[in-house]
C-alpha atoms as a PDB file:
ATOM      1  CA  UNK A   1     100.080 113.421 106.378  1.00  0.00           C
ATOM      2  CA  UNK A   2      96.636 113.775 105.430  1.00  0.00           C
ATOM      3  CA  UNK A   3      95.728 115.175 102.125  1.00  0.00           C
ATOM      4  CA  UNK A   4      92.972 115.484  99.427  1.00  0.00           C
ATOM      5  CA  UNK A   5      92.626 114.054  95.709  1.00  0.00           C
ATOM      6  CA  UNK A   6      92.393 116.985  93.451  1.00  0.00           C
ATOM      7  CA  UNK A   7      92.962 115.432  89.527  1.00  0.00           C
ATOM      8  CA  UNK A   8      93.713 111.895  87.904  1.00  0.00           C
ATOM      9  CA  UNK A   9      96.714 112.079  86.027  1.00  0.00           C
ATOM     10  CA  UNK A  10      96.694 108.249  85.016  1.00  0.00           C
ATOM     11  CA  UNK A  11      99.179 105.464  85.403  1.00  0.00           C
ATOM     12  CA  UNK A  12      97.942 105.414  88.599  1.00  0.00           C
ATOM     13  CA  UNK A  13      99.069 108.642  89.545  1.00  0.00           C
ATOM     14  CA  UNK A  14      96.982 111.470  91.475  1.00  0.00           C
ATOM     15  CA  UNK A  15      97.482 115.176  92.099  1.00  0.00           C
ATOM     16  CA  UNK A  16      97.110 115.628  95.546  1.00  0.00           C
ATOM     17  CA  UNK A  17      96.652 119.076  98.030  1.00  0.00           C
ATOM     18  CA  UNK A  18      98.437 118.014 101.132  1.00  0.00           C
ATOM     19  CA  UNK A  19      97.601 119.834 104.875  1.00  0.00           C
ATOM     20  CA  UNK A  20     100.542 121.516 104.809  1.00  0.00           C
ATOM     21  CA  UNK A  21      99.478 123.790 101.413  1.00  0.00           C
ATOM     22  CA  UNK A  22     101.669 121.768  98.773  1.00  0.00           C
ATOM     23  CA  UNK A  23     100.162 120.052  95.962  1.00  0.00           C
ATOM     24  CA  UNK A  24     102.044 116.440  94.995  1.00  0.00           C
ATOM     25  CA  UNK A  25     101.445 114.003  92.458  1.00  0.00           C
ATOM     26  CA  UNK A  26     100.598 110.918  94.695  1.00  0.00           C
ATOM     27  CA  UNK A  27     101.644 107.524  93.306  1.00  0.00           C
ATOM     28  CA  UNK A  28      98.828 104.790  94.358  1.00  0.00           C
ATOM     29  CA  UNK A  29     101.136 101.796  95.545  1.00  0.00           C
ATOM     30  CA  UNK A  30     100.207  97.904  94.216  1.00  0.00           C
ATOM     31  CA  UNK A  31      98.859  96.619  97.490  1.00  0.00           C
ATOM     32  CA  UNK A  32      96.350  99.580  97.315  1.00  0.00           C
ATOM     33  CA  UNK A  33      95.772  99.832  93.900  1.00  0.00           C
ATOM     34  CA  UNK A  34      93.929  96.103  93.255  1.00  0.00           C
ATOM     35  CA  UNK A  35      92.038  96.819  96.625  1.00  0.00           C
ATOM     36  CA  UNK A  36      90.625 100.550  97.110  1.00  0.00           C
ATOM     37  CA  UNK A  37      89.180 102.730  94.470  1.00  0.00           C
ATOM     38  CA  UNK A  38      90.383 106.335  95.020  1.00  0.00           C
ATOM     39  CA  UNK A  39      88.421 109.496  93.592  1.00  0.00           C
ATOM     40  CA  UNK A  40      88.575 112.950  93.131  1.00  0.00           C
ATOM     41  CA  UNK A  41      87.790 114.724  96.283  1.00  0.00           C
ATOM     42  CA  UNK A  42      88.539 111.389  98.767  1.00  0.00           C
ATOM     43  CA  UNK A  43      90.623 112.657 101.838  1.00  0.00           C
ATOM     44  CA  UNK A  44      94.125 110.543 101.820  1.00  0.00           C
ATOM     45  CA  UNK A  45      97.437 109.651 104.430  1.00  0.00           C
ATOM     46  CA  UNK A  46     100.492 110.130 102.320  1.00  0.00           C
ATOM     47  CA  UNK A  47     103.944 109.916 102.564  1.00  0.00           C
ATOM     48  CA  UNK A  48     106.081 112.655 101.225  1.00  0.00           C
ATOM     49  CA  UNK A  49     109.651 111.309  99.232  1.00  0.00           C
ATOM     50  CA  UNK A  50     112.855 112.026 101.120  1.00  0.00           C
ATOM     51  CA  UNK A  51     114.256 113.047  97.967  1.00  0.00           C
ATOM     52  CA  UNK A  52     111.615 115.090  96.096  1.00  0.00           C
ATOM     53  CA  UNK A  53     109.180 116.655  97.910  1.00  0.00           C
ATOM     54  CA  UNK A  54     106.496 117.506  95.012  1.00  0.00           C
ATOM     55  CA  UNK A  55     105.927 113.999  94.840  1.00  0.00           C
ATOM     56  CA  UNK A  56     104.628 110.993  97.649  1.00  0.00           C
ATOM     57  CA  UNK A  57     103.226 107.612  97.847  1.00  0.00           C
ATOM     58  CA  UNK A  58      99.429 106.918  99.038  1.00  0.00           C
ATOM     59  CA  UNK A  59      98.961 104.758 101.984  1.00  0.00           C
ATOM     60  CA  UNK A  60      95.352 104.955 102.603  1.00  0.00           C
ATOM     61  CA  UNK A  61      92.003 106.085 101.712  1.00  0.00           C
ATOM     62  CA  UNK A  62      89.051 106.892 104.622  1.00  0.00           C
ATOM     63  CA  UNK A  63      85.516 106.296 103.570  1.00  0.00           C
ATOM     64  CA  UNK A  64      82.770 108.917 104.440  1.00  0.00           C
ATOM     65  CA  UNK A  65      81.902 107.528 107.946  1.00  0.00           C
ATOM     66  CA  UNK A  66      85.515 108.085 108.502  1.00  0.00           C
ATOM     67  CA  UNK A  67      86.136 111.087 107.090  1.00  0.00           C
ATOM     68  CA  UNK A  68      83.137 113.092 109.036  1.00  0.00           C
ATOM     69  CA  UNK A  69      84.415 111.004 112.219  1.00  0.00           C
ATOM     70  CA  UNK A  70      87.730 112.663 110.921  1.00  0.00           C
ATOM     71  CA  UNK A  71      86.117 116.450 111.114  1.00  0.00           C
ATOM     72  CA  UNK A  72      84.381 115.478 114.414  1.00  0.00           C
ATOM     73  CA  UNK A  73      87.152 115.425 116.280  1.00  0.00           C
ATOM     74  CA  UNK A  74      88.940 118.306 114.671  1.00  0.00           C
ATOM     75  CA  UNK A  75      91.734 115.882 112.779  1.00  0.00           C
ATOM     76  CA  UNK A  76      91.081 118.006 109.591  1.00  0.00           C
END
C-alpha cells in the first residue's frame, strides 16, 4: 500500500497517511534503515500489521524520478 511520511517520531519510527485515509506509525525495518534515508513528505509501500492496524512496517522508499513516473501513470 502506498503511503506518505507525515512526522518523525524517532526510534526509527514514522507517522505515516496511507491511500486508504488512515494514518499509522510506520516502523523503518533494519535492512532499510542502514541503506535509504526516509523524509518527511517521501511517498512509501507499507505493510499494514495483521494484528493492529494503526501501525505497519516500511518496505520501500521511491525517489523523485519515481514518484512523478508514479503520478504519470495515475498510480497515486
Amino acid at each position: 500500500m502506498f503511503g506518505s511520511a507525515e512526522l518523525m517520531l524517532g526510534a526509527n519510527h514514522i507517522r505515516i497517511r496511507c491511500i486508504d485515509g488512515v494514518t499509522r506509525t510506520g516502523r523503518i525495518k533494519g535492512k532499510i534503515k542502514k541503506k535509504v534515508w526516509i523524509r518527511e513528505g517521501d511517498v512509501l509501500i507499507v505493510v499494514p500489521w495483521n494484528f493492529q492496524d494503526e501501525k505497519c512496517d516500511i518496505i520501500y522508499r521511491y525517489t523523485k524520478p519515481q514518484v512523478e513516473w508514479l503520478r504519470k501513470n495515475r498510480y497515486l
